[in-house]
C-alpha atoms as a PDB file:
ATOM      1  CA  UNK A   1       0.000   0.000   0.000  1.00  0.00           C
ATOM      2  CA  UNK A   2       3.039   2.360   0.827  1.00  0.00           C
ATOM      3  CA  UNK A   3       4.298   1.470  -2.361  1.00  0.00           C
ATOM      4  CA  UNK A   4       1.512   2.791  -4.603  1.00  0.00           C
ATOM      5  CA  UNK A   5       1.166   5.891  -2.440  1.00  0.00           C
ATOM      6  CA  UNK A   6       4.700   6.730  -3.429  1.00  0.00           C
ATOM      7  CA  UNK A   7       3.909   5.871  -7.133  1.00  0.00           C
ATOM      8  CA  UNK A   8       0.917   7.832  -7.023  1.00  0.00           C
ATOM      9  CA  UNK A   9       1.862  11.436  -5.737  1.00  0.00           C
ATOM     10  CA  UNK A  10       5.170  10.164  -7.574  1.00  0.00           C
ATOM     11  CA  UNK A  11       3.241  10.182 -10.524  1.00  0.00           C
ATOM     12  CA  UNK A  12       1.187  13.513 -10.076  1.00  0.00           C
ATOM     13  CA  UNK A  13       4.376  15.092  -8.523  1.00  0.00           C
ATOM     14  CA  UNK A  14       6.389  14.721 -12.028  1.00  0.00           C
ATOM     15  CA  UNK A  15       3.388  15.823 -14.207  1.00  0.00           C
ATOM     16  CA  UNK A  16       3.132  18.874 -12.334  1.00  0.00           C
ATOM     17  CA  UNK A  17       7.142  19.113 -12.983  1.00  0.00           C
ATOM     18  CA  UNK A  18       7.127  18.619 -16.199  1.00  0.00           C
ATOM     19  CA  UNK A  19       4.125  21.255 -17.086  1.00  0.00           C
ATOM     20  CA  UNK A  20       6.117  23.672 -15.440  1.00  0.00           C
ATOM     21  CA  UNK A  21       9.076  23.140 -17.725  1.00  0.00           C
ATOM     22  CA  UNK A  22       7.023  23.034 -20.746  1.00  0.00           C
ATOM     23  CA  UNK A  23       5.722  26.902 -19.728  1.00  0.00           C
ATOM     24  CA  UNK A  24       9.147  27.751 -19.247  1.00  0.00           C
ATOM     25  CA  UNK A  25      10.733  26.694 -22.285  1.00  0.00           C
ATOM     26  CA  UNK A  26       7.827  27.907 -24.201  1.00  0.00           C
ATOM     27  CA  UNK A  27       8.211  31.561 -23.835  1.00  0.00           C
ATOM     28  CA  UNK A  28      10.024  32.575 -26.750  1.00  0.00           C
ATOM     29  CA  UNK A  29       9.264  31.971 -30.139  1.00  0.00           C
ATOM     30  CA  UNK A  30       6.579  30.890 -32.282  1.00  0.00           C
ATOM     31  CA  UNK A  31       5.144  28.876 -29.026  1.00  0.00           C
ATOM     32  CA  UNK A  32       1.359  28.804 -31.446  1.00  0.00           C
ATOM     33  CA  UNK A  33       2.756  26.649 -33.827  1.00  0.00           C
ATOM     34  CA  UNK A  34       4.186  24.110 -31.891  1.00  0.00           C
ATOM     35  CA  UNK A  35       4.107  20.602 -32.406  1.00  0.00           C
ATOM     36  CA  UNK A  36       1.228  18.501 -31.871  1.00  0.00           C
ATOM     37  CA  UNK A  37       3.225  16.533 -29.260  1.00  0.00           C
ATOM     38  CA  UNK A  38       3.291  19.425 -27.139  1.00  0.00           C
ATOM     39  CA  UNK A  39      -0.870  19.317 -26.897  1.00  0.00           C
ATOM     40  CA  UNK A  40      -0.275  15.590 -26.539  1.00  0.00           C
ATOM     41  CA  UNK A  41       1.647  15.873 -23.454  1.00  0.00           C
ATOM     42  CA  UNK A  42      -0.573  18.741 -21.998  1.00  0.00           C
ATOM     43  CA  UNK A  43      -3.556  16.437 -22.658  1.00  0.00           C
ATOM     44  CA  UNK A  44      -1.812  13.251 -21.300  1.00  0.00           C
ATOM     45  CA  UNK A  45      -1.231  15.583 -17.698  1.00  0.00           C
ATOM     46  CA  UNK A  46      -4.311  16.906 -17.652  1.00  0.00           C
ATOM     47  CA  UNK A  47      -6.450  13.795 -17.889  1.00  0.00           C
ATOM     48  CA  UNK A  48      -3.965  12.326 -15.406  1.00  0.00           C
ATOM     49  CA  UNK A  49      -4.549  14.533 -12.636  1.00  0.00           C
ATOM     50  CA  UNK A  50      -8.270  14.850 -13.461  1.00  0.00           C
ATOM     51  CA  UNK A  51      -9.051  11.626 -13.923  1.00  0.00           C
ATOM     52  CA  UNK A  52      -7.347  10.675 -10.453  1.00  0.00           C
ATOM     53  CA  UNK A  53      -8.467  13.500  -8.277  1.00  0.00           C
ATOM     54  CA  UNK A  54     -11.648  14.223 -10.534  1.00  0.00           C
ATOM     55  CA  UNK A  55     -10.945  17.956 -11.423  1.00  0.00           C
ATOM     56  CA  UNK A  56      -8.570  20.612 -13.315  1.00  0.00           C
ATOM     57  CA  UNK A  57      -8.945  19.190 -16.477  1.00  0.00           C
ATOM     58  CA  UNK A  58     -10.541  22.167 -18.337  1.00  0.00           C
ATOM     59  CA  UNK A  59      -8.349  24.865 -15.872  1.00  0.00           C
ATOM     60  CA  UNK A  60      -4.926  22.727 -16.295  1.00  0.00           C
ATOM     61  CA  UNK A  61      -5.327  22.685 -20.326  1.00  0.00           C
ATOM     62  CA  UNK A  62      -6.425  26.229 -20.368  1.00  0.00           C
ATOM     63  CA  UNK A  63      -3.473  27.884 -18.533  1.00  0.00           C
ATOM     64  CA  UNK A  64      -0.602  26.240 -20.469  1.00  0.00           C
ATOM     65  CA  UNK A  65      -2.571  26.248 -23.504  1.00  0.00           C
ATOM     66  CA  UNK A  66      -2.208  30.313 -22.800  1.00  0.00           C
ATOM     67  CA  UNK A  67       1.010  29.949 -22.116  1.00  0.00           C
ATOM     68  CA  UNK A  68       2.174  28.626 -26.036  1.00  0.00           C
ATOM     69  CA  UNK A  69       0.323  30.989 -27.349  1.00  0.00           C
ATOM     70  CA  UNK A  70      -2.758  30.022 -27.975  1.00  0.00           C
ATOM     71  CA  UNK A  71      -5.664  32.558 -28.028  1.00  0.00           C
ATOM     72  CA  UNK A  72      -8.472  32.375 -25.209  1.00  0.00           C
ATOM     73  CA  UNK A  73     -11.994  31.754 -27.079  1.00  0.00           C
ATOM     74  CA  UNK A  74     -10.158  29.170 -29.132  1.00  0.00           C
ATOM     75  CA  UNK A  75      -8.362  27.126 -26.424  1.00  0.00           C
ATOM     76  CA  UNK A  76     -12.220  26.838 -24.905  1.00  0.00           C
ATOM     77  CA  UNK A  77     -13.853  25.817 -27.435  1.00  0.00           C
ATOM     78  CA  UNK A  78     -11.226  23.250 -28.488  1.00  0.00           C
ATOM     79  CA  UNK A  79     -10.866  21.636 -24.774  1.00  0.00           C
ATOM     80  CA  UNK A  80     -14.889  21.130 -24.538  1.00  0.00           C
ATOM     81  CA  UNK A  81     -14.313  19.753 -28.152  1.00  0.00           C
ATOM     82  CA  UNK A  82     -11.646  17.759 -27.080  1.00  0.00           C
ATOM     83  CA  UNK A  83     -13.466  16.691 -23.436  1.00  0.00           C
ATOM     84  CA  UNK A  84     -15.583  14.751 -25.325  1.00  0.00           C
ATOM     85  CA  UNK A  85     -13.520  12.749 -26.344  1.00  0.00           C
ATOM     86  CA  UNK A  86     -11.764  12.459 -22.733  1.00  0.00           C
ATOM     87  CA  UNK A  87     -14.306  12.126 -20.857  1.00  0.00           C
ATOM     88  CA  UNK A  88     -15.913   9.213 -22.825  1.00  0.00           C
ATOM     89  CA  UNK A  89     -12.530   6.830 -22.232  1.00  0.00           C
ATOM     90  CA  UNK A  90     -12.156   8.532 -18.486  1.00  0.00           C
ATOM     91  CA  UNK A  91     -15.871   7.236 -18.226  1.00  0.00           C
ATOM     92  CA  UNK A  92     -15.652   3.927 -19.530  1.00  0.00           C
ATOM     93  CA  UNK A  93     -12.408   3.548 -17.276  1.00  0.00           C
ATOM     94  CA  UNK A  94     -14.033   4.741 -14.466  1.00  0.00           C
ATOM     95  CA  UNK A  95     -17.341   2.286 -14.501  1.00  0.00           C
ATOM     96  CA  UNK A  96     -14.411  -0.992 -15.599  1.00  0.00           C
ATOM     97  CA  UNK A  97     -12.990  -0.143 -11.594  1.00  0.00           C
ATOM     98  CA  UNK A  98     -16.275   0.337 -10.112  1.00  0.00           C
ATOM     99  CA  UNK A  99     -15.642   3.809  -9.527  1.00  0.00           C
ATOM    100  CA  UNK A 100     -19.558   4.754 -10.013  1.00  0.00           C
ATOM    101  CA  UNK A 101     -22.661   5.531  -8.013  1.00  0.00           C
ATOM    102  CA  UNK A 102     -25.841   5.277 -10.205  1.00  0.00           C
ATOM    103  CA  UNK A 103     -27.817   7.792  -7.687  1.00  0.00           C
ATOM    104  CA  UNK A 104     -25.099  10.424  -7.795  1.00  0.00           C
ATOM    105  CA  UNK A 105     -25.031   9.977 -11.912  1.00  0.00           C
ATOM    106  CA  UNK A 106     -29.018  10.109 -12.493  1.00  0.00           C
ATOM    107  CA  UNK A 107     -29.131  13.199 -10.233  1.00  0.00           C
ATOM    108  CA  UNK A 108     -26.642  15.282 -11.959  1.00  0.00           C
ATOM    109  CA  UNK A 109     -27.085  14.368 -15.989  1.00  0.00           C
ATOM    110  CA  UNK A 110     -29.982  16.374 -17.120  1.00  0.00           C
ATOM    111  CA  UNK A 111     -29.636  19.745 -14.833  1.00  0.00           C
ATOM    112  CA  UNK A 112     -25.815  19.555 -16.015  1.00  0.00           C
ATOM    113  CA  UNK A 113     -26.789  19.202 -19.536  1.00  0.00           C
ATOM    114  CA  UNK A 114     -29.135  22.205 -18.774  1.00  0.00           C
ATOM    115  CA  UNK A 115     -26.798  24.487 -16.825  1.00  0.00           C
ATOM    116  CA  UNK A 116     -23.953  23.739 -19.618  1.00  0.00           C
ATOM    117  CA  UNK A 117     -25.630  24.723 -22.473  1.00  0.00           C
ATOM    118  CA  UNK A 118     -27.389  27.608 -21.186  1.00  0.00           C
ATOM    119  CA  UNK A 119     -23.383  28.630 -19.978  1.00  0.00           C
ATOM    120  CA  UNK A 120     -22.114  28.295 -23.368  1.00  0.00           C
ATOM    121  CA  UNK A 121     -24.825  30.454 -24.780  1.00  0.00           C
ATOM    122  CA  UNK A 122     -24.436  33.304 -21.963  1.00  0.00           C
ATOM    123  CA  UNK A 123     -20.611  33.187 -22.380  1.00  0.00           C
ATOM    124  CA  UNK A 124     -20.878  33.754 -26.172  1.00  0.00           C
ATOM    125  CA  UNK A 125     -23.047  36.861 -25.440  1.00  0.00           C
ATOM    126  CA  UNK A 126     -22.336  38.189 -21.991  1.00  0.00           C
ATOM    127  CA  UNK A 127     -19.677  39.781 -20.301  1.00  0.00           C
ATOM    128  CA  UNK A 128     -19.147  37.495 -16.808  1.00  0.00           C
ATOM    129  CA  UNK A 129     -16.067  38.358 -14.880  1.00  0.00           C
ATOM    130  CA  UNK A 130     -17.201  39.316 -11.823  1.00  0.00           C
ATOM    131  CA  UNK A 131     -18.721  35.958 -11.298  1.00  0.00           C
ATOM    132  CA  UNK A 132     -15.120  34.019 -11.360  1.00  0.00           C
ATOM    133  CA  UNK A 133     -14.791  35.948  -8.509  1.00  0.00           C
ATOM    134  CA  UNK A 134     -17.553  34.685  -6.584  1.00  0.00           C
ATOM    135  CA  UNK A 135     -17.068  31.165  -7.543  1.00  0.00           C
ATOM    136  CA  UNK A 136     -13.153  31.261  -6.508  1.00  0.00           C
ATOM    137  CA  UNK A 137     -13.854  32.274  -3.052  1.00  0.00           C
ATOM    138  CA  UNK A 138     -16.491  29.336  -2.855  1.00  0.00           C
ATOM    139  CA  UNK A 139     -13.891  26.676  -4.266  1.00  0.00           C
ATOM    140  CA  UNK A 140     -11.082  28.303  -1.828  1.00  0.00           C
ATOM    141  CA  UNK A 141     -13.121  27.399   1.141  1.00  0.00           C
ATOM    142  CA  UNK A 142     -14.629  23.827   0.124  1.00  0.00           C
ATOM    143  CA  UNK A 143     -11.051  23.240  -0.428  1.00  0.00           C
ATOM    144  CA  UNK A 144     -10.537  23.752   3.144  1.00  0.00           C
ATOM    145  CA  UNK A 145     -13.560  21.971   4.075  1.00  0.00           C
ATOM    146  CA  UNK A 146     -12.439  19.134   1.981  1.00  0.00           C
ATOM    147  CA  UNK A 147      -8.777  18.956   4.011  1.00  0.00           C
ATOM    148  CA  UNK A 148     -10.865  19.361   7.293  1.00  0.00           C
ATOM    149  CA  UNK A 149     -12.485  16.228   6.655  1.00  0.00           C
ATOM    150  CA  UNK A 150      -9.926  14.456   4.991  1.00  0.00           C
ATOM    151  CA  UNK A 151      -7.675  14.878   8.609  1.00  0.00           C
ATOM    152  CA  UNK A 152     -10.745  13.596  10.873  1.00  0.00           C
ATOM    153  CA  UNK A 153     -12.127  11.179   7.611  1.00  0.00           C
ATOM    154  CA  UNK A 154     -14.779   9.237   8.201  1.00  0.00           C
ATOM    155  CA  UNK A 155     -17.347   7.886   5.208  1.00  0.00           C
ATOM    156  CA  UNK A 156     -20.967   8.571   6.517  1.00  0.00           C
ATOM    157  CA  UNK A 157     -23.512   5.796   6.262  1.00  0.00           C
ATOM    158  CA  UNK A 158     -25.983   8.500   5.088  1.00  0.00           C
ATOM    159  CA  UNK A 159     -23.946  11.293   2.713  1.00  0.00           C
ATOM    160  CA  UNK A 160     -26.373  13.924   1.589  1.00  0.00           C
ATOM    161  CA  UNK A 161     -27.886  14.159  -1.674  1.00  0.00           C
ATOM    162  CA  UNK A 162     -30.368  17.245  -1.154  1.00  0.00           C
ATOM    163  CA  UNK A 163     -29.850  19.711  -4.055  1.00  0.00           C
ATOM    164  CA  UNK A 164     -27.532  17.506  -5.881  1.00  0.00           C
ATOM    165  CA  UNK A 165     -29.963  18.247  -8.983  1.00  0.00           C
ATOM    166  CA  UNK A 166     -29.381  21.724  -8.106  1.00  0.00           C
ATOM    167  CA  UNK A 167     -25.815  21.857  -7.872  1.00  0.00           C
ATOM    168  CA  UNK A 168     -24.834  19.386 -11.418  1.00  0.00           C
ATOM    169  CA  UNK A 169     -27.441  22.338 -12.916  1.00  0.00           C
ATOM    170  CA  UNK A 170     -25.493  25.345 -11.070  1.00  0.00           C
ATOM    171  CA  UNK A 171     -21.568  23.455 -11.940  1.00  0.00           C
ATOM    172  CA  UNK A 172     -22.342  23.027 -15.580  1.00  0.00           C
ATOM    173  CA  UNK A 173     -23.683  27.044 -16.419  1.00  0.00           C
ATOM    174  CA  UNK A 174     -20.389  27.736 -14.244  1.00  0.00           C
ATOM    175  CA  UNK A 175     -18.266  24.849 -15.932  1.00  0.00           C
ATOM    176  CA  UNK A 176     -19.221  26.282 -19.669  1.00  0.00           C
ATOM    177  CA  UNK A 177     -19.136  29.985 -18.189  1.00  0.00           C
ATOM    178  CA  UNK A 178     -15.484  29.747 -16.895  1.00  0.00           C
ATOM    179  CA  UNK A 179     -14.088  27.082 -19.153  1.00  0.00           C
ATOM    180  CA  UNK A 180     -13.780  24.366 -16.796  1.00  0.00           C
ATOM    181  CA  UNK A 181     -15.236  24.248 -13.239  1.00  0.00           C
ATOM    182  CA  UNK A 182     -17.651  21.307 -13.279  1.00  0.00           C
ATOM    183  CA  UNK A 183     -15.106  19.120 -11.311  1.00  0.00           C
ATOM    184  CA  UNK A 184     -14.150  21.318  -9.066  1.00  0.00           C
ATOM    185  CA  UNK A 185     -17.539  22.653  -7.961  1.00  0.00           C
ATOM    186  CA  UNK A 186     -19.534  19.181  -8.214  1.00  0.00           C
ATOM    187  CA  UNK A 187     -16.751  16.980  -6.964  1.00  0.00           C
ATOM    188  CA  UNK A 188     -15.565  19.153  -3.990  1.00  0.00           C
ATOM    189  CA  UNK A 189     -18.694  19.819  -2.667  1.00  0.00           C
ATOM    190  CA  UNK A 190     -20.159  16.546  -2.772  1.00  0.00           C
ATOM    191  CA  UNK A 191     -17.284  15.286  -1.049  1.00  0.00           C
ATOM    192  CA  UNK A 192     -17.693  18.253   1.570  1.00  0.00           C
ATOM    193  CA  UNK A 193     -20.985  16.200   1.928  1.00  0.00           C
ATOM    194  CA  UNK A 194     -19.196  13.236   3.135  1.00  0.00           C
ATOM    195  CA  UNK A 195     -20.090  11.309  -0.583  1.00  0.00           C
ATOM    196  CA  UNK A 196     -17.189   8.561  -0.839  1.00  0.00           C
ATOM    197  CA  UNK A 197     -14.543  10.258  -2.827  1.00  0.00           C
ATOM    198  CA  UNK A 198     -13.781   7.560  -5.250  1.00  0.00           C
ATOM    199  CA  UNK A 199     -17.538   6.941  -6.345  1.00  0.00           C
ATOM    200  CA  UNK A 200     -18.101  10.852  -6.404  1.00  0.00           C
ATOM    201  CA  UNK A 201     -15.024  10.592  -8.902  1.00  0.00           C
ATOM    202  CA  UNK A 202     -16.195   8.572 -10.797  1.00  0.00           C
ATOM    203  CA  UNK A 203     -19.650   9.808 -11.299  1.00  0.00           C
ATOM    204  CA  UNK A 204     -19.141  13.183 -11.860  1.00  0.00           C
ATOM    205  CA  UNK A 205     -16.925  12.104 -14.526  1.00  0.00           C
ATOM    206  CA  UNK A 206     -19.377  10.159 -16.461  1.00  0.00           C
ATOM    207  CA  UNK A 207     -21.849  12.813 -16.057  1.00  0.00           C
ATOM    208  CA  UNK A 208     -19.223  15.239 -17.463  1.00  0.00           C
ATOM    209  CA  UNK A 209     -18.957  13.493 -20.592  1.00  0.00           C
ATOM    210  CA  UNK A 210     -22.614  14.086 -21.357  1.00  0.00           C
ATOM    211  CA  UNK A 211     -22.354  17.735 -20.128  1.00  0.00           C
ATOM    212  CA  UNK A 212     -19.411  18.140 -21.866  1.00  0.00           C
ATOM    213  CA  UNK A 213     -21.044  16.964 -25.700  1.00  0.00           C
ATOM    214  CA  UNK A 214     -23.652  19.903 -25.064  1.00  0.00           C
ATOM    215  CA  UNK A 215     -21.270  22.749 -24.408  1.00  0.00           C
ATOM    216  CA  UNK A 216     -19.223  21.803 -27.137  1.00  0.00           C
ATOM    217  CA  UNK A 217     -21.741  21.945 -29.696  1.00  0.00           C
ATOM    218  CA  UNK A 218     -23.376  25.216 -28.046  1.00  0.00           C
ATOM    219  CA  UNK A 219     -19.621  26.777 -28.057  1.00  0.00           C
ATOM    220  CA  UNK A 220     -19.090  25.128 -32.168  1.00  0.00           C
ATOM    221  CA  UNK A 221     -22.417  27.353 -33.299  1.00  0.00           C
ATOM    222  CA  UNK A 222     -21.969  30.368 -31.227  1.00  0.00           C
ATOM    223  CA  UNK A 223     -18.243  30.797 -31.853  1.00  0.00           C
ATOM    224  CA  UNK A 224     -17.369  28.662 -34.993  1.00  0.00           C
ATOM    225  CA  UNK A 225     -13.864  28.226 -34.503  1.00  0.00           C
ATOM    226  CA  UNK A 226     -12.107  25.421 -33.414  1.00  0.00           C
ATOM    227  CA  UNK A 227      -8.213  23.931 -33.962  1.00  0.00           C
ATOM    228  CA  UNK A 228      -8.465  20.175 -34.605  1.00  0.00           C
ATOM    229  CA  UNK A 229      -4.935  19.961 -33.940  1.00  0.00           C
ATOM    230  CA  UNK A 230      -5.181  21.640 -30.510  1.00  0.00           C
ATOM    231  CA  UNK A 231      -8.214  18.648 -30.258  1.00  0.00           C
ATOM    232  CA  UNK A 232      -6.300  16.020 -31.675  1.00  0.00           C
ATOM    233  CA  UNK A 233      -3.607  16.429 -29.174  1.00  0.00           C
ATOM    234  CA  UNK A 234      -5.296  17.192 -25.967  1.00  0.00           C
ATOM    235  CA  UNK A 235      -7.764  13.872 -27.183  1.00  0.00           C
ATOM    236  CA  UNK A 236      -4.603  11.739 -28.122  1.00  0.00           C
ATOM    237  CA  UNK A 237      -3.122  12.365 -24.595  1.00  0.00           C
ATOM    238  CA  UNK A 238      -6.206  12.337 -22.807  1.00  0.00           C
ATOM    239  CA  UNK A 239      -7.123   8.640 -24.272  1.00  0.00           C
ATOM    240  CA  UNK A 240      -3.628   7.580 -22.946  1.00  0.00           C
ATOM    241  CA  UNK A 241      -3.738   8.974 -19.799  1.00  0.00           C
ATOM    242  CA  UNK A 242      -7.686   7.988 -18.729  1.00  0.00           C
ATOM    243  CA  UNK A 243      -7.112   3.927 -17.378  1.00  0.00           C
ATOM    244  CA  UNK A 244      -4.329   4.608 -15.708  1.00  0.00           C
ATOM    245  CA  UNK A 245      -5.838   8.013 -14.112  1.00  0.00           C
ATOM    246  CA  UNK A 246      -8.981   5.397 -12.996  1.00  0.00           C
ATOM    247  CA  UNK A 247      -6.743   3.233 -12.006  1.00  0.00           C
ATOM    248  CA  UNK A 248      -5.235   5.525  -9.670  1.00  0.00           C
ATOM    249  CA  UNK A 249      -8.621   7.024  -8.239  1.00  0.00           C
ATOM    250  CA  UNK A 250      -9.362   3.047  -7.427  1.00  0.00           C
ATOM    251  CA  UNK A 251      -6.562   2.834  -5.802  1.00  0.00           C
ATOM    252  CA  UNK A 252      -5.601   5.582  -3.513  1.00  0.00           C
ATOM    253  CA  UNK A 253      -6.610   5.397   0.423  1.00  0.00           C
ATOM    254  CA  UNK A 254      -9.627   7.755   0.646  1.00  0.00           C
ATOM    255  CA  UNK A 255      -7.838  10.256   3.122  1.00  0.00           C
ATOM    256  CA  UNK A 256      -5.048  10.536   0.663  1.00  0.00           C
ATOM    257  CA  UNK A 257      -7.936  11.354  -2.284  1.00  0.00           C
ATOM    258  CA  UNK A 258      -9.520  13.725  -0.224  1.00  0.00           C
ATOM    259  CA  UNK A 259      -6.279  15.686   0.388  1.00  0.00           C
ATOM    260  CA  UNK A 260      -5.346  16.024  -2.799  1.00  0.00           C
ATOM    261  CA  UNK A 261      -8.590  17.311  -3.983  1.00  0.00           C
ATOM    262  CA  UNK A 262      -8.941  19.645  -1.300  1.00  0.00           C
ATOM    263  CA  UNK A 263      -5.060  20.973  -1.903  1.00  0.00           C
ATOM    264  CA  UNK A 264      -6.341  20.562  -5.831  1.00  0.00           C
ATOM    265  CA  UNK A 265      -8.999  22.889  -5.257  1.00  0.00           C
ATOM    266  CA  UNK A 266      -6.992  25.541  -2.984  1.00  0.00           C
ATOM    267  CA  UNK A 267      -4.122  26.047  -5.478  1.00  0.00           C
ATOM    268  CA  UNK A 268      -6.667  26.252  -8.303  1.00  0.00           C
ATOM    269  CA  UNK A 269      -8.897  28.727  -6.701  1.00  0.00           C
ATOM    270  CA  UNK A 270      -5.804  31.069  -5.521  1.00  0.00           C
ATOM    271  CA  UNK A 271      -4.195  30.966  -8.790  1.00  0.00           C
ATOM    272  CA  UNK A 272      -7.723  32.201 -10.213  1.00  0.00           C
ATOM    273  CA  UNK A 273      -8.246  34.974  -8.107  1.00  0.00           C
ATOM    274  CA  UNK A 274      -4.617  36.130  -8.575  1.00  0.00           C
ATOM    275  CA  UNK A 275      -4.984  36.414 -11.962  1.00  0.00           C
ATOM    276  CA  UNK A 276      -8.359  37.573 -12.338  1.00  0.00           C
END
């Protein structure tokens, strides 16, 4: 058991690594026109870390996607083009381990389907900013929440699932709005509701992937431009990186998952707010 922890954070540890060194080697140049290996990779790290801790997928692609040059509306629309694609093999990985509650999954697939597409449609016409704010300072302190519980863990016999409806509607407007989200928001606070963090994983990911087909089409006839290649490579990694990112989330003692989401969550929400 000792071993695969090591492995594990091992594993996470070096992506993180090696995304940094991508952003700093990529600062000079013609960073845009790249190779597609280099949306490969970012793909392959992104899925990793999402599909293990169940979040970041959308904000990980997006920031280092900005940081080789790509321009903003374009890197969203192609990683909910290329989430598709990510989220179906992540999915399928995720129900081969058992990593699935059926409850959890029938309450959030239709208001997320909802809440995404009407998202999409208010991003393409609406100025938004001030509510990445808002929705920062929430994900800041479930994070905390999350690492509260995670010290003291204990799985309750009876999680809550009043207004989980509610929230997959209220993470996938937010998830489309801020071009990624719906892991962070859904999966953190379910957790915060003492939901078993692997099956909450799991769940939220297969719900994604329906979510996920919505607000790409939505974004496709509101914006009309997307970069296959940026798709290709974020799928291409993505479909590498999704069994053995299940395989992880199976895996990893519960306290351990919690942590890392709730750390997850922190560093994501900080590094938001700072550069909002």
């Amino acid at each position: 058991m000792r071993g695969r922890l090591f492995i594990t954070v091992g594993l996470i540890t070096v992506s993180l690594l090696l995304v940094l060194i991508l952003k700093t080697f990529s600062s000079g140049g013609e960073p845009y026109y790249w190779s597609l290996f280099i949306f490969i990779l970012i793909g392959f790290m992104a899925q990793l870390i999402d599909g293990a801790i169940g979040m970041a997928y959308g904000v990980f692609s997006n920031s280092f996607l900005l940081s080789v040059g790509v321009p903003p509306a374009l890197a969203s629309a192609s990683i909910h083009t290329a989430e598709v694609f990510t989220t179906l093999a992540s999915s399928v990985s995720h129900l081969k381990f058992g990593n699935v509650d059926k409850r959890i999954f029938r309450s959030l697939i239709i208001p997320g389907v909802i809440g995404g597409c009407l998202g999409a449609y208010v991003l393409s016409s609406a100025p938004i900013g001030y509510m990445k704010i808002v929705v920062n300072i929430y994900l800041l302190m479930i994070g905390m929440v999350i690492i509260v519980k995670a010290v003291r863990f204990m799985v309750s016999s009876r999680p809550s699932f009043r207004g989980v409806s509610l929230l997959g509607g209220v993470g996938g407007f937010l998830d489309a709005v801020g071009g990624g989200g719906w892991g962070p928001i859904v999966t953190s606070t379910l957790i915060a509701r003492n939901h078993n963090p692997r099956l909450t994983i799991g769940s939220v990911n297969l719900a994604e992937f329906f979510v996920t087909i919505v607000e790409s089409i939505t974004f496709y006839i509101a914006l009309g431009i997307i970069d296959w290649r940026i798709v290709l490579g974020l799928a291409l990694g993505g479909l590498i990186a999704a069994p053995l990112a299940a395989y992880l989330c199976k895996k990893m003692p519960t306290r351990l998952l919690m942590s890392l989401v709730g750390m997850a969550i922190i560093l994501i929400a900080s590094r938001n707010l700072v550069t909002i």
